[in-house]
N, C-alpha and C. Protein backbone atom coordinates (compact mmCIF):
# COMPACT_ATOMS: atom_id res chain seq x y z
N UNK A 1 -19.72 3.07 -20.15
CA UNK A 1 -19.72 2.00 -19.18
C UNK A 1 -18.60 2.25 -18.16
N UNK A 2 -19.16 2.17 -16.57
CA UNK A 2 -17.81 2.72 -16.03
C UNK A 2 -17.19 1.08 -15.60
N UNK A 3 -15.85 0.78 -15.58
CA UNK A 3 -15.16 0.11 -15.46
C UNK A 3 -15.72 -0.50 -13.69
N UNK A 4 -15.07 -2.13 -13.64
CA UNK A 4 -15.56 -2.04 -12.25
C UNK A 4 -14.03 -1.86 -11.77
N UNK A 5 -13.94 -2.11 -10.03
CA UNK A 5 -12.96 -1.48 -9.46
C UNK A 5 -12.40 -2.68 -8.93
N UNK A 6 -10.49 -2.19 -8.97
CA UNK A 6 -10.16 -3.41 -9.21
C UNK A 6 -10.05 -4.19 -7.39
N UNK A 7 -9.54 -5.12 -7.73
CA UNK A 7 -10.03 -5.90 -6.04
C UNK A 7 -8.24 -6.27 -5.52
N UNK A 8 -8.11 -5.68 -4.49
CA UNK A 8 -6.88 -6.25 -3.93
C UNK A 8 -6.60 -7.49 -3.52
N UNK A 9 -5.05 -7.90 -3.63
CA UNK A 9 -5.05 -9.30 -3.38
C UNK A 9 -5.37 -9.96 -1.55
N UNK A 10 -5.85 -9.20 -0.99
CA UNK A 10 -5.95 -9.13 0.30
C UNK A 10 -7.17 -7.96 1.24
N UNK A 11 -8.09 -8.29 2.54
CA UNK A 11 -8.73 -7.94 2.89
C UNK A 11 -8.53 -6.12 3.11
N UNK A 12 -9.63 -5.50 3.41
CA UNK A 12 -9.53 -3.69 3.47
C UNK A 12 -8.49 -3.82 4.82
N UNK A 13 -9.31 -4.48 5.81
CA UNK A 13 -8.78 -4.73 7.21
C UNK A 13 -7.26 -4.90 7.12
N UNK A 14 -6.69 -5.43 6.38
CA UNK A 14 -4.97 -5.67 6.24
C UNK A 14 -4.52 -4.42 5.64
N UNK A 15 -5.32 -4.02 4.50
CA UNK A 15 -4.29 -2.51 3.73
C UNK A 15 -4.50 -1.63 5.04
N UNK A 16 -5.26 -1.53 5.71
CA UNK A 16 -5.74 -0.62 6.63
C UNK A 16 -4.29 -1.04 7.81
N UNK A 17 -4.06 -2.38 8.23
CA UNK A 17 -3.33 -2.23 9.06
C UNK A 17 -1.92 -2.09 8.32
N UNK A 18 -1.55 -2.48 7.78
CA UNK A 18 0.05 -2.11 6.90
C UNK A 18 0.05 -0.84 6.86
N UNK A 19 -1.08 0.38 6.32
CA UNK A 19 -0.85 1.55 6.26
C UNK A 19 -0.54 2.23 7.58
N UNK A 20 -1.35 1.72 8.73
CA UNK A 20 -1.22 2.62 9.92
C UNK A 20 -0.03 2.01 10.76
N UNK A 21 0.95 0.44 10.35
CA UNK A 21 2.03 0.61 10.78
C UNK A 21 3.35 1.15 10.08
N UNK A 22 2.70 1.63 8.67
CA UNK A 22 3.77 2.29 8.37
C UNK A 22 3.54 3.56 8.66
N UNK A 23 2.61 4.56 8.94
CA UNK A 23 2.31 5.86 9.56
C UNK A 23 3.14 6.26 10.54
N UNK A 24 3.05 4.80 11.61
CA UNK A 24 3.49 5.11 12.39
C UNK A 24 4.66 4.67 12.73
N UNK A 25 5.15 4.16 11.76
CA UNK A 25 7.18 4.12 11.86
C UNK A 25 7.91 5.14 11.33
N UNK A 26 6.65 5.60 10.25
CA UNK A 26 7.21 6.91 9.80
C UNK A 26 7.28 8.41 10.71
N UNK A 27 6.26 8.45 11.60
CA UNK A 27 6.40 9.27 12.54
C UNK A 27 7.22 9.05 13.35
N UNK A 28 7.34 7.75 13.97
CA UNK A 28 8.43 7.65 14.88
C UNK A 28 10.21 8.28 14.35
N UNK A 29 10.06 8.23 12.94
CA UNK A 29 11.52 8.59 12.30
C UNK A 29 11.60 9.60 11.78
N UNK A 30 10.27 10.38 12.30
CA UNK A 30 10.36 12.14 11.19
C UNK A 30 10.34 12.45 9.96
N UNK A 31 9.79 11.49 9.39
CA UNK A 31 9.45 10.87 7.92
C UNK A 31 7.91 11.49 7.37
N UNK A 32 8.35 11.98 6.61
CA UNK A 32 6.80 12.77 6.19
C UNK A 32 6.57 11.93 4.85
N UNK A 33 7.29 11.27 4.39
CA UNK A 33 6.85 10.27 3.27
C UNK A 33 8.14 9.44 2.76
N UNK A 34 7.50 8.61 2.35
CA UNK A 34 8.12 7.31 1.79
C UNK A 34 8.03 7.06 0.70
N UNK A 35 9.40 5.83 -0.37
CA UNK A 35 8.94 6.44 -1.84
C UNK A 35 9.43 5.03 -1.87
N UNK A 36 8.25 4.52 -2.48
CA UNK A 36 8.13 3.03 -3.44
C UNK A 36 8.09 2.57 -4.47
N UNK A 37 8.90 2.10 -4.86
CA UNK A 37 9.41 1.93 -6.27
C UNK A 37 9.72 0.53 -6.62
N UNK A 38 10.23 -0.27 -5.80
CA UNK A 38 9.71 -2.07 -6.69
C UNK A 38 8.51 -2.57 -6.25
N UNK A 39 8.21 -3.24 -7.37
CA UNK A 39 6.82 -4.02 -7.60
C UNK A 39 6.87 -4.63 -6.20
N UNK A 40 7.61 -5.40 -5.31
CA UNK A 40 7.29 -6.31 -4.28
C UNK A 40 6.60 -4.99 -3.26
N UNK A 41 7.18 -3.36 -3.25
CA UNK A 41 6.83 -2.72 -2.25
C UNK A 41 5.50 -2.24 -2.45
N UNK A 42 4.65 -1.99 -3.95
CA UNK A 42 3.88 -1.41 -4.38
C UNK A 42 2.89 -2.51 -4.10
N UNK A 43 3.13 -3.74 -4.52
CA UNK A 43 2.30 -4.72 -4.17
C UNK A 43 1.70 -4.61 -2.39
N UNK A 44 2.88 -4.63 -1.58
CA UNK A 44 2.68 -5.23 -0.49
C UNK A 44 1.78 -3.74 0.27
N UNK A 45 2.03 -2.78 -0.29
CA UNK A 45 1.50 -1.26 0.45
C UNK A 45 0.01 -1.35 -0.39
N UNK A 46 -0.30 -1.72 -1.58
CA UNK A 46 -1.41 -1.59 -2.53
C UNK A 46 -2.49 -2.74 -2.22
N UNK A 47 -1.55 -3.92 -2.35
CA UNK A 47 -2.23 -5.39 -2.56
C UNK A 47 -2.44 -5.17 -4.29
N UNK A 48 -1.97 -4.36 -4.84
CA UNK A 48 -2.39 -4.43 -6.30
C UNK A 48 -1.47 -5.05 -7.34
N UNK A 49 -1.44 -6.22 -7.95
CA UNK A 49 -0.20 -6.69 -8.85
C UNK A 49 -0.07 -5.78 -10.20
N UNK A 50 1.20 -5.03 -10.33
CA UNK A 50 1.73 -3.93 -10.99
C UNK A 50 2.54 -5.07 -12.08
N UNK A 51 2.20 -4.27 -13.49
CA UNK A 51 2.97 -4.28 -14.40
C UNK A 51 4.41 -3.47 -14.50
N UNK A 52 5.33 -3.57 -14.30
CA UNK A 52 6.79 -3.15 -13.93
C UNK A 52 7.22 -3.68 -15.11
């Protein structure tokens, strides 16, 4: 049985825009990646509520 998939706390349209303004703050700063590590950041980049 495959599992169903889980549902974010918020629309595609929003992860979609959070991702492409962080793309692009990260380009603006020469940032080739970013590293997230508390639940409030994983949440807010995911929409997914993390067990921490």
């Amino acid at each position: 049985m495959t599992p169903a998939p889980a549902l974010r706390s918020f629309p595609e349209a929003e992860y979609a825009a959070r991702t492409q303004l962080a793309q692009s703050r990260m380009a603006e700063a020469g940032l080739d990646a970013i590293l997230v590590m508390s639940e409030p950041e994983v949440q807010y980049f995911t929409g997914f509520q993390t067990l921490f």
